[in-house]
C-alpha atoms as a PDB file:
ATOM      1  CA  UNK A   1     -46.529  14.715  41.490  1.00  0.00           C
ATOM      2  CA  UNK A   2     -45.890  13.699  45.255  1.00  0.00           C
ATOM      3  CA  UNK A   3     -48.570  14.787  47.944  1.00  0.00           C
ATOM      4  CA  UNK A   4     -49.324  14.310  50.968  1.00  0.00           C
ATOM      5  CA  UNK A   5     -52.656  15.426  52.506  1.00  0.00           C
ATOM      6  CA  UNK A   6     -54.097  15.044  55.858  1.00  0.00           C
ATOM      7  CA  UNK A   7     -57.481  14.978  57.679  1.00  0.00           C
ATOM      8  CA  UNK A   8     -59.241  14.163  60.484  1.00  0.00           C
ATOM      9  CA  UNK A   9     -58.842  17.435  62.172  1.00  0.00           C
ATOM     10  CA  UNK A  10     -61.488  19.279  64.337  1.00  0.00           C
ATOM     11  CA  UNK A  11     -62.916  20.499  67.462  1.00  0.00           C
ATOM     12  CA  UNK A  12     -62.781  18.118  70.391  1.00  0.00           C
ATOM     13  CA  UNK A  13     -63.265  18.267  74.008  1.00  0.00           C
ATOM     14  CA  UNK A  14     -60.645  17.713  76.365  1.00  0.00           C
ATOM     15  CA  UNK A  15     -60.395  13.793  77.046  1.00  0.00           C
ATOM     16  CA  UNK A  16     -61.599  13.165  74.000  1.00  0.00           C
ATOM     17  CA  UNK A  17     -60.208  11.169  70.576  1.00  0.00           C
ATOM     18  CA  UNK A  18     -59.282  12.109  67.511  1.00  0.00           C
ATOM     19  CA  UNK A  19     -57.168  10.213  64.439  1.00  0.00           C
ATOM     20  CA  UNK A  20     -55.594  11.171  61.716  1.00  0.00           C
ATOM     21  CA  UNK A  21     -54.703  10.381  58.547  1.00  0.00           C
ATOM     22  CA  UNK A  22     -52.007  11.324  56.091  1.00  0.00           C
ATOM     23  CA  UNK A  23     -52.777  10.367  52.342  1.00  0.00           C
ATOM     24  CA  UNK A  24     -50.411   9.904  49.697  1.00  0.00           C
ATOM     25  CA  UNK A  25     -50.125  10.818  45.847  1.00  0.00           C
ATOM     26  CA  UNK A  26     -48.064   9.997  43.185  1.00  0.00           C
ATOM     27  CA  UNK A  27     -45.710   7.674  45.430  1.00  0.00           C
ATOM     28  CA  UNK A  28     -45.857   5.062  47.449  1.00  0.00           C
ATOM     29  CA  UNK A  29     -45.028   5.413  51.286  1.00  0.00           C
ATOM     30  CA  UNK A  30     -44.088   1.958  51.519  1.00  0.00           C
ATOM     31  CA  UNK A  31     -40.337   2.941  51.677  1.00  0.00           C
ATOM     32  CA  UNK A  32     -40.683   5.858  53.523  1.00  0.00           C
ATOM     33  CA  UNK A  33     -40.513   7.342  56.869  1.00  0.00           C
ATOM     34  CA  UNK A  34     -43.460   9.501  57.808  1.00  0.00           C
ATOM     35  CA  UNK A  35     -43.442  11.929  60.456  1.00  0.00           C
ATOM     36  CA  UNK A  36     -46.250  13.741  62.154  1.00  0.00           C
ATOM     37  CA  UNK A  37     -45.589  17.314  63.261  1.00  0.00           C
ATOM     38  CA  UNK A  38     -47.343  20.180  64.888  1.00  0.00           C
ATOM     39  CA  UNK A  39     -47.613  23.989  65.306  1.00  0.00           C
ATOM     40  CA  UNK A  40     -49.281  25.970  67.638  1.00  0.00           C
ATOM     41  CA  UNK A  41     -49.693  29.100  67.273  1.00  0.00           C
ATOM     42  CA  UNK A  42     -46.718  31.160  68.428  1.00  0.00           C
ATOM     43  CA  UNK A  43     -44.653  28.312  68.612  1.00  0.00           C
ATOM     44  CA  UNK A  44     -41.971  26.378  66.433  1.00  0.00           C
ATOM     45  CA  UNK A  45     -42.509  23.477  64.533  1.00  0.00           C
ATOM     46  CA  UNK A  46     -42.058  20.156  66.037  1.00  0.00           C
ATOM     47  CA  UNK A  47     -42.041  16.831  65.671  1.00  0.00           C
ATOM     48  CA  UNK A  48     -44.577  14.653  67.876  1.00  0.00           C
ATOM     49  CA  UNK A  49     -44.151  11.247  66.096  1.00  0.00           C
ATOM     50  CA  UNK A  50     -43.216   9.185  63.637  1.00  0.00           C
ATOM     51  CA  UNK A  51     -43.356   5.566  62.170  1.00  0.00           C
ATOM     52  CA  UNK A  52     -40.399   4.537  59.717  1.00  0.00           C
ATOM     53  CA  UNK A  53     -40.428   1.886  56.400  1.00  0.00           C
ATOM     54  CA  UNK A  54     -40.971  -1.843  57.575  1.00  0.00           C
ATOM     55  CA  UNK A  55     -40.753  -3.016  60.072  1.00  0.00           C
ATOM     56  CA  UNK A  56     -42.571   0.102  61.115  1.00  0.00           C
ATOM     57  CA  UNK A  57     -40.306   1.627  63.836  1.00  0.00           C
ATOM     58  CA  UNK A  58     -42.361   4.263  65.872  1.00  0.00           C
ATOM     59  CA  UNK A  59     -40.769   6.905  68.128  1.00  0.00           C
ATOM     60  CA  UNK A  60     -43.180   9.604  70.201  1.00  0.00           C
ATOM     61  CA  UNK A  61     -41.994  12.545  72.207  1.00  0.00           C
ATOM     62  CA  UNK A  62     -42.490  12.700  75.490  1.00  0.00           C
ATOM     63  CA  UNK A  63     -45.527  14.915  75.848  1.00  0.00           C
ATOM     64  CA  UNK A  64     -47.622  12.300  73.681  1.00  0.00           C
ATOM     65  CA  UNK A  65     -46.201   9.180  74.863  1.00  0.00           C
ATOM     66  CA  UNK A  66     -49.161   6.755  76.184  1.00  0.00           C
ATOM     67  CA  UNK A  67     -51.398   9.261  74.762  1.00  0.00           C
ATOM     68  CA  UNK A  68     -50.789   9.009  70.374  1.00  0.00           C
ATOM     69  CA  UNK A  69     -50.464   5.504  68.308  1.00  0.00           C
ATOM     70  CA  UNK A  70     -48.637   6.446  64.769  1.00  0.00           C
ATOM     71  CA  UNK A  71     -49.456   3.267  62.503  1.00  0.00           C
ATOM     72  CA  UNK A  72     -49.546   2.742  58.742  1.00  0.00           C
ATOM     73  CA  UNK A  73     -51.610   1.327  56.606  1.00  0.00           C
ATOM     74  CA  UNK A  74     -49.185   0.655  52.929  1.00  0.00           C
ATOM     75  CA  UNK A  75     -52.144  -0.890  50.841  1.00  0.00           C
ATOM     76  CA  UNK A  76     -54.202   1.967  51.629  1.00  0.00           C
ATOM     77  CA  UNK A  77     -50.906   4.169  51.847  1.00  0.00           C
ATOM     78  CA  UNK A  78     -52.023   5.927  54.458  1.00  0.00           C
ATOM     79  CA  UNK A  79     -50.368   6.320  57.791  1.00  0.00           C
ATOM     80  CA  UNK A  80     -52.190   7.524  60.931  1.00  0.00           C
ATOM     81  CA  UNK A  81     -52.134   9.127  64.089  1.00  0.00           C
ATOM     82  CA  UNK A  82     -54.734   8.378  66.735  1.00  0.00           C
ATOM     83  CA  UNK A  83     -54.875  10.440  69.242  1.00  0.00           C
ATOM     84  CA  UNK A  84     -56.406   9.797  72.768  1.00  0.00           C
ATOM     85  CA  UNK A  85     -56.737  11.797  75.968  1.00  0.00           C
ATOM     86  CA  UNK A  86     -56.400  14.877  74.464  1.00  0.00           C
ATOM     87  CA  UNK A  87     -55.325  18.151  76.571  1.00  0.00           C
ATOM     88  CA  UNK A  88     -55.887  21.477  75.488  1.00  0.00           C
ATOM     89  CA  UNK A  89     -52.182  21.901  74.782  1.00  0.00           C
ATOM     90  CA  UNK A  90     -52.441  19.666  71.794  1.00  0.00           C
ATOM     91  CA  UNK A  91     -54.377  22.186  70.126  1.00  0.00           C
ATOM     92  CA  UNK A  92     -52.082  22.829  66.947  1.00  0.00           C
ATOM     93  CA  UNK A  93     -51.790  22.820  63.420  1.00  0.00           C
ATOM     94  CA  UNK A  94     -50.751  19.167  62.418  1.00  0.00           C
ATOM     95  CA  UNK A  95     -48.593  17.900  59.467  1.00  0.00           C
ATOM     96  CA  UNK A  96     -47.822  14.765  57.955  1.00  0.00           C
ATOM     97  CA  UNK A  97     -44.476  14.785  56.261  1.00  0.00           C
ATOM     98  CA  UNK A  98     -42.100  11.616  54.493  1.00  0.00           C
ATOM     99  CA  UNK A  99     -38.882  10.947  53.928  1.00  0.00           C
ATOM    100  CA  UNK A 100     -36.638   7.802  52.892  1.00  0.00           C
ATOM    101  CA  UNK A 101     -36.540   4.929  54.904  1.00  0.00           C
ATOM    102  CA  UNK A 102     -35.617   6.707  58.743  1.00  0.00           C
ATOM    103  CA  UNK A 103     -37.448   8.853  60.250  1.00  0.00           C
ATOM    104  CA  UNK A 104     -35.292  12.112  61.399  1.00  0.00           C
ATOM    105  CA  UNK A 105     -35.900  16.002  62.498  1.00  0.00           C
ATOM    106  CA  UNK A 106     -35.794  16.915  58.767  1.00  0.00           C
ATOM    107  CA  UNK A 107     -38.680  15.980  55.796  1.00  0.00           C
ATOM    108  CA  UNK A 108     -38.484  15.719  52.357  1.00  0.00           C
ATOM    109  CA  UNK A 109     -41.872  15.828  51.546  1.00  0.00           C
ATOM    110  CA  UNK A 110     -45.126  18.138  53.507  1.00  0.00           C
ATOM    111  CA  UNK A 111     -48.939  18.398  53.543  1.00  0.00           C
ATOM    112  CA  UNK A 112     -50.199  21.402  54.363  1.00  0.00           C
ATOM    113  CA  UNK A 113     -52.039  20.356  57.573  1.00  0.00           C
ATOM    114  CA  UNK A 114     -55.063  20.128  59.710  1.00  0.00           C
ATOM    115  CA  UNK A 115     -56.217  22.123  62.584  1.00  0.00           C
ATOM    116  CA  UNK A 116     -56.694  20.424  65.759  1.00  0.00           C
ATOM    117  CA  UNK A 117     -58.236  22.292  68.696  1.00  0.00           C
ATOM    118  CA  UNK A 118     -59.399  20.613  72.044  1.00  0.00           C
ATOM    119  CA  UNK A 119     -61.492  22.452  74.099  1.00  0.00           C
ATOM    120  CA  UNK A 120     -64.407  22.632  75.826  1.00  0.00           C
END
């Protein structure tokens, strides 16, 4: 079975740090692309980061730029996301999600996320 499971989610004050982590289960992630996503509440979906197969090509958008580091770790296969200098606005549901080789708006494979909220 393929999974993919995050945590590292929680309550944090504005300024503050979080990272996360995204697990897999029953595959490697070696030759995958892994994308982190978030939701907020009354908003779409969207993609934040993501960090593709080796040699470990990392895109960010805009509004976490400077802010988020997306890395991997294959002999754990993990990948995270740390997270600095949070703003409330990054309050959101987060997702890890995979798919072959390039990372790209669409996923094969989904956990089924962790609640960030950043507040004080």
């Amino acid at each position: 079975q393929l999974q993919l499971v995050e945590s590292g989610g929680g309550l944090v004050q504005p300024g503050g740090s979080l990272r996360l982590s995204c697990a897999a289960s029953g595959f490697t992630l070696d030759p995958y692309a892994i994308g982190w996503l978030r939701q907020a509440p009354g908003k779409e979906r969207e993609v934040i980061s993501c960090i593709s197969s080796s040699p470990g090509i990392t895109f960010y958008v805009d509004s976490v730029k400077g802010r988020f580091t997306i890395s991997r770790d294959n002999a754990n296969n993990t990948v995270y996301l740390q997270m600095n200098s949070l703003k409330p606005e990054d309050t959101a549901v987060y997702y890890c999600a995979a798919r072959f080789t390039s990372c790209s708006p669409t996923y094969d494979y989904w956990g089924q996320g962790t609640q960030v909220t950043v507040s004080s």
